[in-house]
Protein backbone atom coordinates (compact mmCIF):
# COMPACT_ATOMS: atom_id res chain seq x y z
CA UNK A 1 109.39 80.58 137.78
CA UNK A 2 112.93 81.82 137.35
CA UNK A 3 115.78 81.53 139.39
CA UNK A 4 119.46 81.91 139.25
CA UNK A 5 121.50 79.66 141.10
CA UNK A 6 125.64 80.01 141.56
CA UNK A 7 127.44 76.83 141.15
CA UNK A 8 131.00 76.13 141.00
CA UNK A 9 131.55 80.22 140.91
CA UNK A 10 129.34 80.00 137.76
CA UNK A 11 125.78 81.63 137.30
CA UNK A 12 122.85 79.76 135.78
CA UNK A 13 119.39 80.38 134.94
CA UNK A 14 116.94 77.92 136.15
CA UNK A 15 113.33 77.89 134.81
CA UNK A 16 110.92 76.02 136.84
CA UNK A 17 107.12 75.05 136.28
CA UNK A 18 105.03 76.84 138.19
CA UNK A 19 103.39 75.15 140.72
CA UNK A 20 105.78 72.85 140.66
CA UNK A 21 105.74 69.96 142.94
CA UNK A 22 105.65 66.03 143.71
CA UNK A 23 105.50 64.30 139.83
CA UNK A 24 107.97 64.57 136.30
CA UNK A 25 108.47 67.90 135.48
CA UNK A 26 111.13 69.55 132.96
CA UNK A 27 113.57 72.03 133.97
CA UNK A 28 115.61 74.36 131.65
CA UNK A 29 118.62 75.02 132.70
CA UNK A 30 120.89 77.62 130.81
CA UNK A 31 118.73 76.89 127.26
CA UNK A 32 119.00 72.57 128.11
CA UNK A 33 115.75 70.80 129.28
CA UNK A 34 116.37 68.43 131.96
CA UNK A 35 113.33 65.77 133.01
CA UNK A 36 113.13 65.50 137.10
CA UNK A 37 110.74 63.16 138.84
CA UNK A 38 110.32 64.90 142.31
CA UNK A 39 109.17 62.96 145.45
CA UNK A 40 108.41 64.51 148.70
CA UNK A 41 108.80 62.03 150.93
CA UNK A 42 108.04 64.08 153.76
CA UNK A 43 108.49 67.66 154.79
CA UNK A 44 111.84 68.81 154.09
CA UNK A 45 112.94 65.53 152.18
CA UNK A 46 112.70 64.75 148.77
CA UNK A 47 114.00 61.89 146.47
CA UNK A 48 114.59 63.73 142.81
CA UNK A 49 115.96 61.66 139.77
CA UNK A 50 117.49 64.05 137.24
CA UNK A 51 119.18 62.49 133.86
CA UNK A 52 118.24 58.60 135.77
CA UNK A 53 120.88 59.45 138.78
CA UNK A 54 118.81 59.56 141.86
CA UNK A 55 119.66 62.33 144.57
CA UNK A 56 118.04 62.17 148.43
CA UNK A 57 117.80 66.04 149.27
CA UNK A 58 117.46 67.45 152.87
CA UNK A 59 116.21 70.85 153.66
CA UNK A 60 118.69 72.08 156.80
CA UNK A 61 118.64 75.57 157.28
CA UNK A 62 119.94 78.09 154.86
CA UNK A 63 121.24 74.71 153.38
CA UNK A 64 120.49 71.68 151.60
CA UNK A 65 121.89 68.15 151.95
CA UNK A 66 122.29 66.19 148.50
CA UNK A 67 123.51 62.81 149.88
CA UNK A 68 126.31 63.98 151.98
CA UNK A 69 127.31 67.36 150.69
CA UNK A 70 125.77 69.70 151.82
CA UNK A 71 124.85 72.99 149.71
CA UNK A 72 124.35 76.57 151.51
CA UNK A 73 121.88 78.96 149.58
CA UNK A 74 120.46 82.25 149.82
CA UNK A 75 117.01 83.26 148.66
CA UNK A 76 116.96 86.63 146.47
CA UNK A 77 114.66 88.21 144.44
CA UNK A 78 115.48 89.93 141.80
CA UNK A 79 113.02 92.79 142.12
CA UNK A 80 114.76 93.59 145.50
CA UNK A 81 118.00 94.65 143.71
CA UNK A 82 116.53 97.05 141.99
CA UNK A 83 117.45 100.13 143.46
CA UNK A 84 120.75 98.78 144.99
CA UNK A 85 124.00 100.35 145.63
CA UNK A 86 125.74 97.59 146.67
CA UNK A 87 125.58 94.51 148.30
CA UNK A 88 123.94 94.15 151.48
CA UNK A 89 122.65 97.82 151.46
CA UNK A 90 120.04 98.78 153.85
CA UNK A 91 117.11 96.24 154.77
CA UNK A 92 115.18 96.02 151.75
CA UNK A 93 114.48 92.77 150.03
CA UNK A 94 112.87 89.69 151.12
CA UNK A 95 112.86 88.60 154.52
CA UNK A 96 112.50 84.63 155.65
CA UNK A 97 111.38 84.23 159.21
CA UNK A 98 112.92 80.45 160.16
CA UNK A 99 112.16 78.06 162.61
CA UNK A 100 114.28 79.28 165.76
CA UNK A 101 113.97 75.16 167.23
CA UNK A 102 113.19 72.00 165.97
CA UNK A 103 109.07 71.60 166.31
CA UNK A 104 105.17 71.20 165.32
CA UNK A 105 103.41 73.77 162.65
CA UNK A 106 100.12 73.77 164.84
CA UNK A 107 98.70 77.07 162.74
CA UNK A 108 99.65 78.82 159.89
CA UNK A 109 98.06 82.49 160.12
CA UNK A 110 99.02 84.14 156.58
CA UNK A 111 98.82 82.73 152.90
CA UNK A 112 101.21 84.23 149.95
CA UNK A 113 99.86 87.60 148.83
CA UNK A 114 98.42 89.02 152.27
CA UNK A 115 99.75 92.25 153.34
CA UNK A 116 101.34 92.28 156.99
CA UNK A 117 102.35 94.69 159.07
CA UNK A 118 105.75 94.48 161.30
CA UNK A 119 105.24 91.81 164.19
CA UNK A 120 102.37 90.44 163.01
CA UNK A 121 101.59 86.61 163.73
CA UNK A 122 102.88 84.71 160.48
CA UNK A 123 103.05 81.16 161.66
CA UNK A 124 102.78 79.23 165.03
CA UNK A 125 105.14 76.67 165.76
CA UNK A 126 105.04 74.12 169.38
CA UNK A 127 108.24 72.72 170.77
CA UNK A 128 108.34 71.03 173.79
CA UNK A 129 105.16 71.51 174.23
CA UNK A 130 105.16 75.22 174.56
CA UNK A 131 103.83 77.17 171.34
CA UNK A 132 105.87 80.25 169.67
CA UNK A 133 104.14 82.86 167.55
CA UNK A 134 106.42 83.98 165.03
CA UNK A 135 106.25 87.47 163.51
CA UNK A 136 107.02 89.25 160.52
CA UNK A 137 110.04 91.10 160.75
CA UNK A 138 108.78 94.33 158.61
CA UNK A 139 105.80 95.38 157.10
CA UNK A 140 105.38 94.32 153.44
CA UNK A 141 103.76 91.16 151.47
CA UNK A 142 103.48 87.58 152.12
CA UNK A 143 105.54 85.85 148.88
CA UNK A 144 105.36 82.59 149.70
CA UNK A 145 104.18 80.25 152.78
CA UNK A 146 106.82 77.14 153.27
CA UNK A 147 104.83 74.84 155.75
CA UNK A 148 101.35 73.88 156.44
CA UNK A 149 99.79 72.71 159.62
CA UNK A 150 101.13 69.72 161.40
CA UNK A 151 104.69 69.83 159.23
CA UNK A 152 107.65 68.83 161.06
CA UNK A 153 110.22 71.90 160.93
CA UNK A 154 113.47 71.96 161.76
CA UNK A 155 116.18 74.46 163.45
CA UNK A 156 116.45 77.17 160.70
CA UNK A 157 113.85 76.01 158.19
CA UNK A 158 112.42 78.82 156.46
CA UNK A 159 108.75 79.28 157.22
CA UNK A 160 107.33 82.04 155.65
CA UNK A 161 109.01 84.77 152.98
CA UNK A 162 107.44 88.54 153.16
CA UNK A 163 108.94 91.26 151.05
């Protein structure tokens, strides 16, 4: 997989094994291969060593917490600028639906690569021991499922992706 990432003002291509998940995996940024051991250490939280420095990483939002800085990102794909005029033009792209509280994934109603339709049941999440249904917010295609029954989520966590 192939993403681009902005850092420091500076765009860079990031190639990432598919599938990619706890274990040593190579990276190639911009042309370099770089070795990373990924840990999950529990949803949300990972320990990755890149080049032997060790980083604890956070999910928090639209944001992620490498020790104490913390990083704000934005998911795009690039098949959704296709098309474009601009940026920010109409409401086409990729949608996340996030976590509106802290709380409980008690059922997870779509996998990647369903079709839903607008307001359709994606995920269902129980916080203070009440349970919210949350629905797509257009019609389109599941691209990727974040969370699995029983994960911890947090305020803001992305959840689900549909384009």
């Amino acid at each position: 997989m192939t993403v681009w990432l902005e850092i420091g003002g500076k765009k860079r291509r990031v190639e990432v094994p598919a599938g990619a998940a706890d274990g040593a995996l190579e990276c190639v940024v911009d042309g370099k291969t770089i070795a990373v051991d990924v840990r999950i250490l529990q949803a949300g939280v990972m320990s990755l060593v890149v080049e032997g420095r060790q980083y604890r990483c956070v999910l928090d939002g639209d944001g992620i917490l490498v020790g104490e800085q913390r990083f704000e990102f934005e998911v795009e794909d690039p098949r959704s600028l296709r098309g474009r005029r601009g940026v920010g033009a109409g409401g086409v792209g990729p949608k996340a639906v996030k976590a509106p509280m802290p709380g409980r994934v008690v059922r997870v109603l779509v996998s990647a690569g369903d079709e839903v339709v607008e307001q359709q049941g994606l995920v269902v999440i129980e916080a203070m021991k009440m349970q919210n249904e949350l629905k797509s917010p257009k019609a389109g295609r599941v691209i990727r499922v974040a969370v699995s029954v029983d994960d911890t989520v947090g305020a803001g966590e992305v959840l689900v992706v549909v384009e």
